[in-house]
Protein backbone atom coordinates (compact mmCIF):
# COMPACT_ATOMS: atom_id res chain seq x y z
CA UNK A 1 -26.26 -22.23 -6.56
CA UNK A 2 -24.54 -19.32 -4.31
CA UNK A 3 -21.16 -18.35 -3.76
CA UNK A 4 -18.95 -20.82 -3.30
CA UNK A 5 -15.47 -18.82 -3.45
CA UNK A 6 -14.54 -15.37 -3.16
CA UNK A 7 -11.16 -13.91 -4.27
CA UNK A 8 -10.31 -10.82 -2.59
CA UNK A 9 -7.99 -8.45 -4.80
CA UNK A 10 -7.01 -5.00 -3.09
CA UNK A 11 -6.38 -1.98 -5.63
CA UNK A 12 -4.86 0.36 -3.06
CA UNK A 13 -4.70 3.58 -5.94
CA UNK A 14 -5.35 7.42 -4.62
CA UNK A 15 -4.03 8.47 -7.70
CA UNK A 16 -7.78 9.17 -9.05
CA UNK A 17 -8.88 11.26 -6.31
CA UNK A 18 -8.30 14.68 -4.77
CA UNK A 19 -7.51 13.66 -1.52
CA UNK A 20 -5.19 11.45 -0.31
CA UNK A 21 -5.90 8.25 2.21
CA UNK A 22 -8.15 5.82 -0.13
CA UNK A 23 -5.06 3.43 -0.82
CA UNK A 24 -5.25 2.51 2.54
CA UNK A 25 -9.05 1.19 2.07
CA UNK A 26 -8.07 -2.53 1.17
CA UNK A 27 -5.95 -2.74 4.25
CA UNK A 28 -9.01 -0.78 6.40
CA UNK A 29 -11.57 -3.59 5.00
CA UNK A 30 -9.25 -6.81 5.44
CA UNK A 31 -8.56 -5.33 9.37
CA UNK A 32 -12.48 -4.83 9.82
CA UNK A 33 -12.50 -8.80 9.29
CA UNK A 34 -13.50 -9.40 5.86
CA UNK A 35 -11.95 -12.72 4.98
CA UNK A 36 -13.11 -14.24 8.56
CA UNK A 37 -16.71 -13.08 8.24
CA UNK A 38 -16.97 -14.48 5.04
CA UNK A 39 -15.85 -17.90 5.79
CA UNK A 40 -18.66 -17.76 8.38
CA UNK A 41 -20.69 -17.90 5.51
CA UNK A 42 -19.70 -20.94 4.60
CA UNK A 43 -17.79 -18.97 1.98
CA UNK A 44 -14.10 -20.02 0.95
CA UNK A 45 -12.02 -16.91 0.60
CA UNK A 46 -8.59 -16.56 -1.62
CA UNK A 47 -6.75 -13.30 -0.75
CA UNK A 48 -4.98 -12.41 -3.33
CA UNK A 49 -3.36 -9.37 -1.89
CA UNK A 50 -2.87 -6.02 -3.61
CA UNK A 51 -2.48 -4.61 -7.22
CA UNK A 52 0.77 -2.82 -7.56
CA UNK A 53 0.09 0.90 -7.83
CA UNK A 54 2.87 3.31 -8.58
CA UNK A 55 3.31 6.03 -5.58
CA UNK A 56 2.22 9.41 -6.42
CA UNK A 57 5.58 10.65 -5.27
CA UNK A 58 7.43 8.46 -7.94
CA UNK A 59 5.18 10.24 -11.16
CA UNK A 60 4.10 13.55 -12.26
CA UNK A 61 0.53 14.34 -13.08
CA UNK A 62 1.30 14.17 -16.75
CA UNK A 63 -2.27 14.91 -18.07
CA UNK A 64 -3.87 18.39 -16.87
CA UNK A 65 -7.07 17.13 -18.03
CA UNK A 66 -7.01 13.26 -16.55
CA UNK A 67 -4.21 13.47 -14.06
CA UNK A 68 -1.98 10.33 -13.60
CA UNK A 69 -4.29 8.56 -16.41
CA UNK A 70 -1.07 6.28 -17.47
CA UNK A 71 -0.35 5.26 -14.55
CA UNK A 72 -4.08 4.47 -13.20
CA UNK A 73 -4.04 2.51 -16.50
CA UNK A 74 -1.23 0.38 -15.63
CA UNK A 75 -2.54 -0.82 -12.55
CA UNK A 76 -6.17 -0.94 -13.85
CA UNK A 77 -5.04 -3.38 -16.88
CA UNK A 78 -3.25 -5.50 -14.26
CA UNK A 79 -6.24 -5.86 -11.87
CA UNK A 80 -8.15 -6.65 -15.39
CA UNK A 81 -6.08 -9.28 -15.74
CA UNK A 82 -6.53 -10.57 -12.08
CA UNK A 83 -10.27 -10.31 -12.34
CA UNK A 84 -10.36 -11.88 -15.73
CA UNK A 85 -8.63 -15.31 -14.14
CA UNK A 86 -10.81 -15.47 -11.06
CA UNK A 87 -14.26 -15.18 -13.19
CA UNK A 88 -12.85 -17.68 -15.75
CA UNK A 89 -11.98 -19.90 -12.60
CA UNK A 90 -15.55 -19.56 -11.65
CA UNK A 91 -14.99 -17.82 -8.77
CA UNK A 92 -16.38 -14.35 -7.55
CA UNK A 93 -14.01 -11.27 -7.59
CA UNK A 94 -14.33 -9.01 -4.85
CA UNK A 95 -12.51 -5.92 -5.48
CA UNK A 96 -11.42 -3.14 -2.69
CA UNK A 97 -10.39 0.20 -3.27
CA UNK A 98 -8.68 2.31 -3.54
CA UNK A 99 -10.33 5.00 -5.39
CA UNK A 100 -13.89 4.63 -7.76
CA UNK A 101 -11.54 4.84 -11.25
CA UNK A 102 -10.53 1.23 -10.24
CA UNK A 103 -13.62 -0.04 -11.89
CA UNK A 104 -12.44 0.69 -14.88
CA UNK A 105 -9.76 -2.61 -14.49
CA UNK A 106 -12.81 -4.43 -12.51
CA UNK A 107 -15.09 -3.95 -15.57
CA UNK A 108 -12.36 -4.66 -18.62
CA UNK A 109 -11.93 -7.85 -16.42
CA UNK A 110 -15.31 -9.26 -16.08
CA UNK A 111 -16.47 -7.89 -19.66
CA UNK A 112 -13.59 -9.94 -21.23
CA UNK A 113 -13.60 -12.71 -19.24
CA UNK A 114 -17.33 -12.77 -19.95
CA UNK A 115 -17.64 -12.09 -23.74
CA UNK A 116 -19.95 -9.08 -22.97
CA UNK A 117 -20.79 -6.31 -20.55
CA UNK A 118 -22.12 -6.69 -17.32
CA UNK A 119 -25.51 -4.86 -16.33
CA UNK A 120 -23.93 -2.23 -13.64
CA UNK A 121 -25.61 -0.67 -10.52
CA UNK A 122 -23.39 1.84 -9.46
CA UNK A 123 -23.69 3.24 -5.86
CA UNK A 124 -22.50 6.66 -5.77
CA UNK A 125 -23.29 10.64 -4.66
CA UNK A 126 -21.60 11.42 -7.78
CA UNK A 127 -22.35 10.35 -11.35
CA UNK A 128 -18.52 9.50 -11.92
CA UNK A 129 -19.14 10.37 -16.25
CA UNK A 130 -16.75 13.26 -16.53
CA UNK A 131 -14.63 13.41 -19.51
CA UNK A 132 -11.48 14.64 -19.45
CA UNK A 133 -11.94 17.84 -21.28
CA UNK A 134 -15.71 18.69 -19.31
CA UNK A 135 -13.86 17.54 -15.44
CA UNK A 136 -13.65 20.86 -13.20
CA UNK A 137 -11.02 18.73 -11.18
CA UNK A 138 -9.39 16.66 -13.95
CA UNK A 139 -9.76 13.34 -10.64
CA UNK A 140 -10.00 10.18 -12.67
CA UNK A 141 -11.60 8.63 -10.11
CA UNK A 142 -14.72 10.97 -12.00
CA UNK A 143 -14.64 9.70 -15.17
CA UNK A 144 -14.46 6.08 -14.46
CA UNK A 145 -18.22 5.35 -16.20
CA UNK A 146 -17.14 7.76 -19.40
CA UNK A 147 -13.77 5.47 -19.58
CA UNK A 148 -15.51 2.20 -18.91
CA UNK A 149 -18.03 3.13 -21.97
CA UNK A 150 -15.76 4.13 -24.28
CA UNK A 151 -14.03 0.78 -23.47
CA UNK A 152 -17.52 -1.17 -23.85
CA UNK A 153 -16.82 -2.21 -20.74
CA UNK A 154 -20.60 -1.22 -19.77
CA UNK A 155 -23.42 -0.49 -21.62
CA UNK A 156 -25.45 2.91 -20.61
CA UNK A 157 -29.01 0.90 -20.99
CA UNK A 158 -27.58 -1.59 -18.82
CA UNK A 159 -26.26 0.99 -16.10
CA UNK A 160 -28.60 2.30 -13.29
CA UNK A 161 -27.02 4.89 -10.91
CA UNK A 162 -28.02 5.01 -7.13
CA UNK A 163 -27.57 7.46 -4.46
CA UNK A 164 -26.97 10.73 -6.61
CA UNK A 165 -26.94 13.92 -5.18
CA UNK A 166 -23.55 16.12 -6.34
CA UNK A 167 -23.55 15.51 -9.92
CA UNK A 168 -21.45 17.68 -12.39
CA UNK A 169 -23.37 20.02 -15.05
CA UNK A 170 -21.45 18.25 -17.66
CA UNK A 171 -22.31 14.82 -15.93
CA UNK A 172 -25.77 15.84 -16.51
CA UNK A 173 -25.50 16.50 -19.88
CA UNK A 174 -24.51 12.94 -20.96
CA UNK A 175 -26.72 10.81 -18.75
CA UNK A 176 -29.47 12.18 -20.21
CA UNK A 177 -28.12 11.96 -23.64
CA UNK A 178 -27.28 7.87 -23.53
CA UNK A 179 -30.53 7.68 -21.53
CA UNK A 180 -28.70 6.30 -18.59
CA UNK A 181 -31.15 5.49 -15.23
CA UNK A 182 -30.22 8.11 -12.74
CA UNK A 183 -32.23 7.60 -9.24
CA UNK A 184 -30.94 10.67 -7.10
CA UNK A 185 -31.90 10.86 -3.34
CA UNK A 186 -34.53 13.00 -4.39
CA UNK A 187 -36.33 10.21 -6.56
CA UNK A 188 -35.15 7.59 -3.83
CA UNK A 189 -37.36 9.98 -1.59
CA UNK A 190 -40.20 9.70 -3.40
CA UNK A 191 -40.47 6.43 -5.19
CA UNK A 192 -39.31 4.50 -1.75
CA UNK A 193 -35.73 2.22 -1.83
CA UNK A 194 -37.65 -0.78 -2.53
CA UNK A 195 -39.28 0.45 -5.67
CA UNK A 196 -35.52 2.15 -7.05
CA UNK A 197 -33.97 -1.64 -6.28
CA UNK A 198 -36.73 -3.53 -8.11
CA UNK A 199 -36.52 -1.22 -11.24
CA UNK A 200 -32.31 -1.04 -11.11
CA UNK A 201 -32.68 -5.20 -10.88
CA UNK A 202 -34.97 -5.23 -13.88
CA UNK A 203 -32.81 -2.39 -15.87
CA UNK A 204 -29.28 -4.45 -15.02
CA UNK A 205 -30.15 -8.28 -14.59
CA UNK A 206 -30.45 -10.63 -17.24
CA UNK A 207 -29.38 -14.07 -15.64
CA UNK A 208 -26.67 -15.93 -12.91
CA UNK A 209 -23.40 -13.67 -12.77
CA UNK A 210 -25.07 -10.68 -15.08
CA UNK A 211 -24.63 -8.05 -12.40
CA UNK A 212 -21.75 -5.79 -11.23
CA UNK A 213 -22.13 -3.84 -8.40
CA UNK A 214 -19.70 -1.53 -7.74
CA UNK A 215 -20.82 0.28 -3.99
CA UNK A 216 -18.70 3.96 -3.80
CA UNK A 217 -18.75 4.16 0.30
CA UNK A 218 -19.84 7.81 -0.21
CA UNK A 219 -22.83 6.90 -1.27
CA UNK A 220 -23.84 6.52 2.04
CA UNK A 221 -24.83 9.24 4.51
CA UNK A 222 -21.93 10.39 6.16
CA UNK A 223 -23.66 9.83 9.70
CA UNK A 224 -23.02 6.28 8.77
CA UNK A 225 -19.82 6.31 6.51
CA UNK A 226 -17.76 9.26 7.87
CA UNK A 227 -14.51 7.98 6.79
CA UNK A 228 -14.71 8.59 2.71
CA UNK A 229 -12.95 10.94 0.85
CA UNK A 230 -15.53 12.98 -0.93
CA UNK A 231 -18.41 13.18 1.36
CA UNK A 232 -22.10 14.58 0.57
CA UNK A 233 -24.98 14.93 3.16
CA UNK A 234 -28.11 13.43 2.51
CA UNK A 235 -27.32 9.56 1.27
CA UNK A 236 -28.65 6.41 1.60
CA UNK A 237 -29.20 5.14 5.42
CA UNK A 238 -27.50 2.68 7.09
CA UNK A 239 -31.04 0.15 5.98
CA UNK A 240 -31.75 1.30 2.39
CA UNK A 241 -27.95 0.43 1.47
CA UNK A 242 -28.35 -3.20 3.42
CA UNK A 243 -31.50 -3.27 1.83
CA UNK A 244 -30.59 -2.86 -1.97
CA UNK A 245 -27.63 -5.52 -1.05
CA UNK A 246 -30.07 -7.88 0.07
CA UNK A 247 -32.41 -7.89 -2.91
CA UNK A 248 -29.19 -8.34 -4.83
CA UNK A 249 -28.24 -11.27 -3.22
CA UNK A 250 -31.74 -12.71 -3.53
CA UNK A 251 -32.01 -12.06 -7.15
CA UNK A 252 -29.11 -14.72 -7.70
CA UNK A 253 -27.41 -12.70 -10.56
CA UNK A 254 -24.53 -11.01 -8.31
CA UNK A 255 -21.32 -12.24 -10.70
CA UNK A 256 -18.84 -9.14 -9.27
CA UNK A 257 -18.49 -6.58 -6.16
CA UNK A 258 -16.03 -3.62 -5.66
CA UNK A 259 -15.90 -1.64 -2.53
CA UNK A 260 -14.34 1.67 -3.03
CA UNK A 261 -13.29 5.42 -1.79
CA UNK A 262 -12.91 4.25 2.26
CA UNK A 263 -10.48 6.87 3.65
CA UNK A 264 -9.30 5.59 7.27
CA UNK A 265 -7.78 8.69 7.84
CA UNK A 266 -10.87 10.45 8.32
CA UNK A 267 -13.44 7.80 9.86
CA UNK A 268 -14.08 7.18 13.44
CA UNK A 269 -12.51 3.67 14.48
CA UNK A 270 -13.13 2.51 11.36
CA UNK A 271 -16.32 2.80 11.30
CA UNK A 272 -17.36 2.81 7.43
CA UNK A 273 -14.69 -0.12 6.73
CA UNK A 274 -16.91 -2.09 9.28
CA UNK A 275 -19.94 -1.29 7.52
CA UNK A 276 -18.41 -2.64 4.38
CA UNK A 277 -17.91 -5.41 5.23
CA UNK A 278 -21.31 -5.86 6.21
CA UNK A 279 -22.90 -4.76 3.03
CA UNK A 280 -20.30 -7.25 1.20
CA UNK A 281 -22.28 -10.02 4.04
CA UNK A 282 -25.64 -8.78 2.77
CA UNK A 283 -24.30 -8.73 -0.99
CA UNK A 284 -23.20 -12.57 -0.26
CA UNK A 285 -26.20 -13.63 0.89
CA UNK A 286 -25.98 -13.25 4.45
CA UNK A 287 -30.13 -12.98 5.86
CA UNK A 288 -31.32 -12.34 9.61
CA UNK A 289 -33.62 -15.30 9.13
């Protein structure tokens, strides 16, 4: 059985990143016609508006090494809660960002509302496994995997990255010391998308509602998603990121999505909201035939 009800839960936070704009991503997605398009599905949708993020303005840094951690905290334990009610309900959590540490709350959520971990495919250019002490920017919205772990939020065998290409000496250090999957553009170049999807699928899946995916926009080539806040040439095409959405759907074991890093400020008439929302289609189930 698919889908039957998707709760929509904004996170608009740019504390995490380096740049500011991503807190106005939920509001970019939801104006690029989320809800609507969904209901085409056949889909009922529940917005359930926006976690409350403290401004930056209102706070100091506090913590050199993981700036604004408390107060990424606070809204990431509230959006745990959120996500923890809609997954108990049943119901399928689809988070927007805001920036990537946001899965942090996404994760806690699901794990606990769960009783375990969720197998992870995280779409990214970066690996997003900084720790505090080894980040050259001190950006949360970096560290997000290391936090999540520590948290047992994820596992690292259950955790397949996709997309890399800008990935942090440090970063490199640890994924190949948990023996976390790591397909880079390079090995997506080589192996094919198709073969990367079927092996993250068999790495993360286990069963219905076993798989979170959470999709950072910059992932994507920025041909395709200009409007992120980190951007890196060379990413997935506008067909290999539909693609990997589509197997997911078709595997039946999508439980959880989270859309994150869209910075309207610098796309082109929202352009890479709009192609959210399509990959959140795709990730729902949405076929051509």
């Amino acid at each position: 059985m698919g889908v039957t009800q998707v709760d929509v839960i904004g996170v608009p936070m740019d504390l995490g990143a380096g740049r500011r704009g991503v807190d106005m991503g939920p509001s970019a997605i939801r104006y690029a016609g989320l809800n609507a398009a969904i209901g085409r599905l056949g889909i009922t949708t529940v917005d359930r508006g926006n976690i409350p993020v403290r401004l930056a303005e209102s706070a100091s840094p506090e913590e050199a090494g993981a700036q604004y951690l408390p107060i990424i905290n606070e809204a990431c334990a509230l959006l745990a809660d959120v996500v923890h009610e809609v997954v108990r309900a049943g119901h399928f959590p689809l988070v927007l960002g805001g920036d990537h540490s946001i899965a942090m709350g996404t994760l806690a959520g699901v794990t606990r509302a769960r009783g375990r971990a969720p197998g992870v495919i995280w779409v990214d250019a970066h690996g997003d496994i900084n720790t505090p002490i080894g980040s050259p920017s001190g950006n949360v919205h970096g560290m997000p995997v290391h936090f999540a772990l520590e948290a047992h939020s994820i596992a690292a065998e259950r955790i397949v990255f996709i997309g890399l290409r800008d990935v942090d000496e440090g970063e490199k250090r640890t994924i190949h010391e948990l023996g976390v999957k790591a397909f880079t553009m390079s090995d997506i170049d080589r192996l094919g998308m198709a073969a990367v999807i079927a092996q993250a699928l068999a790495i993360a899946c286990d069963g219905p509602g076993s798989l979170h995916v959470s999709f950072d926009m910059d992932g994507i080539d920025p041909t395709e998603a200009p409007g992120v806040g980190t951007p890196v040439r060379g990413g997935l095409s506008y067909r290999e990121a539909h693609l990997l959405m589509e197997a997911v759907a078709a595997s039946g074991t999508l439980g959880s999505l989270e859309i994150t890093e869209i910075n309207p400020i610098l796309d082109n008439q929202n352009q890479t909201a709009i192609l959210a929302v399509e990959l959140v289609l795709s990730a729902l189930g949405k076929t051509t035939l």
